[in-house]
C-alpha atoms as a PDB file:
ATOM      1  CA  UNK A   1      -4.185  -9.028  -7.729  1.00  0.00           C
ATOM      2  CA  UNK A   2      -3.742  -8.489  -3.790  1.00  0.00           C
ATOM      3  CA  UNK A   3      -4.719  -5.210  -2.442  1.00  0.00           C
ATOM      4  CA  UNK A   4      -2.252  -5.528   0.286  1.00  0.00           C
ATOM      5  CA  UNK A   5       0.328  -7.860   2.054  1.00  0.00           C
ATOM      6  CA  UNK A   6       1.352  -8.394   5.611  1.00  0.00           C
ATOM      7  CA  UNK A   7       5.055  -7.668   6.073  1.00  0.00           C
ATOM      8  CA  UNK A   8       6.099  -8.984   9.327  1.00  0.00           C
ATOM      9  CA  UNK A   9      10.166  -8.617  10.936  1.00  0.00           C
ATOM     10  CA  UNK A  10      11.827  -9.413  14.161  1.00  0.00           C
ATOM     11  CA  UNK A  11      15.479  -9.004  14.297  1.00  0.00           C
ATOM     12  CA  UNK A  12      17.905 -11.655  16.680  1.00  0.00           C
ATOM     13  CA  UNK A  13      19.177  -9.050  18.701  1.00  0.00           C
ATOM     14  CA  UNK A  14      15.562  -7.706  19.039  1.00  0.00           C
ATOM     15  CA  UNK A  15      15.796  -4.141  18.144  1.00  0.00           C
ATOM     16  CA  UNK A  16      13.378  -4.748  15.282  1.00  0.00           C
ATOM     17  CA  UNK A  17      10.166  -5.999  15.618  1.00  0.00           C
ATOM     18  CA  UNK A  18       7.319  -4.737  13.129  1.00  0.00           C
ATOM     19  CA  UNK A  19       4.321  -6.411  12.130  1.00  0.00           C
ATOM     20  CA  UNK A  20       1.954  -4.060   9.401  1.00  0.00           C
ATOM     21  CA  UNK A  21      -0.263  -4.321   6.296  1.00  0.00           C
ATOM     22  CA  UNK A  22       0.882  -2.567   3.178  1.00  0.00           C
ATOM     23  CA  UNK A  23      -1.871  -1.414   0.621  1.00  0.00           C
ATOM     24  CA  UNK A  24      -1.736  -1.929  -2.640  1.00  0.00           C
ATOM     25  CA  UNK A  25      -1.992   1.705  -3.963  1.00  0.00           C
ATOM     26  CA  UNK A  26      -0.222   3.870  -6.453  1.00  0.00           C
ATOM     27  CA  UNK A  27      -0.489   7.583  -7.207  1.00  0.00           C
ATOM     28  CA  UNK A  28      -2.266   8.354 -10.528  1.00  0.00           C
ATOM     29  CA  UNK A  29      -3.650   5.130 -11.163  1.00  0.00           C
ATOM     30  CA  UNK A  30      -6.480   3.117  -9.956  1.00  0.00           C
ATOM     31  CA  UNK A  31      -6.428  -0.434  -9.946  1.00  0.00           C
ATOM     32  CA  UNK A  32      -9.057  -3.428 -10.711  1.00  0.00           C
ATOM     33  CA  UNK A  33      -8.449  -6.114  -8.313  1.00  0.00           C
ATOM     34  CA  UNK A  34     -10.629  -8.539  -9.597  1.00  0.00           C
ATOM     35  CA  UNK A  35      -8.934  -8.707 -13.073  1.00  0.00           C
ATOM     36  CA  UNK A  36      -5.412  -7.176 -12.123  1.00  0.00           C
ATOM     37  CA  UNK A  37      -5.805  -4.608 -14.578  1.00  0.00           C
ATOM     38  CA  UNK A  38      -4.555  -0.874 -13.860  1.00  0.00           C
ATOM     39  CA  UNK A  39      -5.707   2.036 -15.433  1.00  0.00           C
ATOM     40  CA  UNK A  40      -4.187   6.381 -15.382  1.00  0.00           C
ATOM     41  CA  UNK A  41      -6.288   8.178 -13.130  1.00  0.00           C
ATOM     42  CA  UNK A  42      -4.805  11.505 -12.131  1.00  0.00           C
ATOM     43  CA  UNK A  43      -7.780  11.856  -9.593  1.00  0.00           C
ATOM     44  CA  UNK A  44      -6.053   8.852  -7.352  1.00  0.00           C
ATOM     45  CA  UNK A  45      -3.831  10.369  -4.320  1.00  0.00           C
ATOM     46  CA  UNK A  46      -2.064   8.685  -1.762  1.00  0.00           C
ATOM     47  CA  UNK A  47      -1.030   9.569   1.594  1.00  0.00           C
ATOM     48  CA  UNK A  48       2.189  10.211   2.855  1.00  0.00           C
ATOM     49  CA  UNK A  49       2.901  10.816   6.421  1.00  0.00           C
ATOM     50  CA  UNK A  50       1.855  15.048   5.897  1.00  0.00           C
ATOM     51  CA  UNK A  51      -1.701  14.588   4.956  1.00  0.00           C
ATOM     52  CA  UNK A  52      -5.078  12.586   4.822  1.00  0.00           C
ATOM     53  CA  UNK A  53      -5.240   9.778   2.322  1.00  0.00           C
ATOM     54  CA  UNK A  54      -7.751   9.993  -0.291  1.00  0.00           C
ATOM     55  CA  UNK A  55      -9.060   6.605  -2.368  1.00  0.00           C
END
């Protein structure tokens, strides 16, 4: 299992252009990424653009 990707855009006209790295994170679940398994874990936040993330 990855724990992220790199999503990368540029648009013709140019009024896009983004390069960033998206983790691999849910809320309420934490996940193994050795073995791709997930498991419930209330306890797991993750950020959104009003707060500090916590892992």
């Amino acid at each position: 299992m990855a724990r992220g990707i790199n999503l990368q855009a540029v648009s013709t006209d140019g009024t896009l252009d983004f390069n960033v790295y998206l983790f691999n994170v849910q809320p309420g679940f934490s996940f193994n990424y050795q073995n791709g398994r997930a498991k419930v874990n209330r306890e797991i936040q993750v950020k959104n653009e009003n707060q500090k993330a916590y892992y």
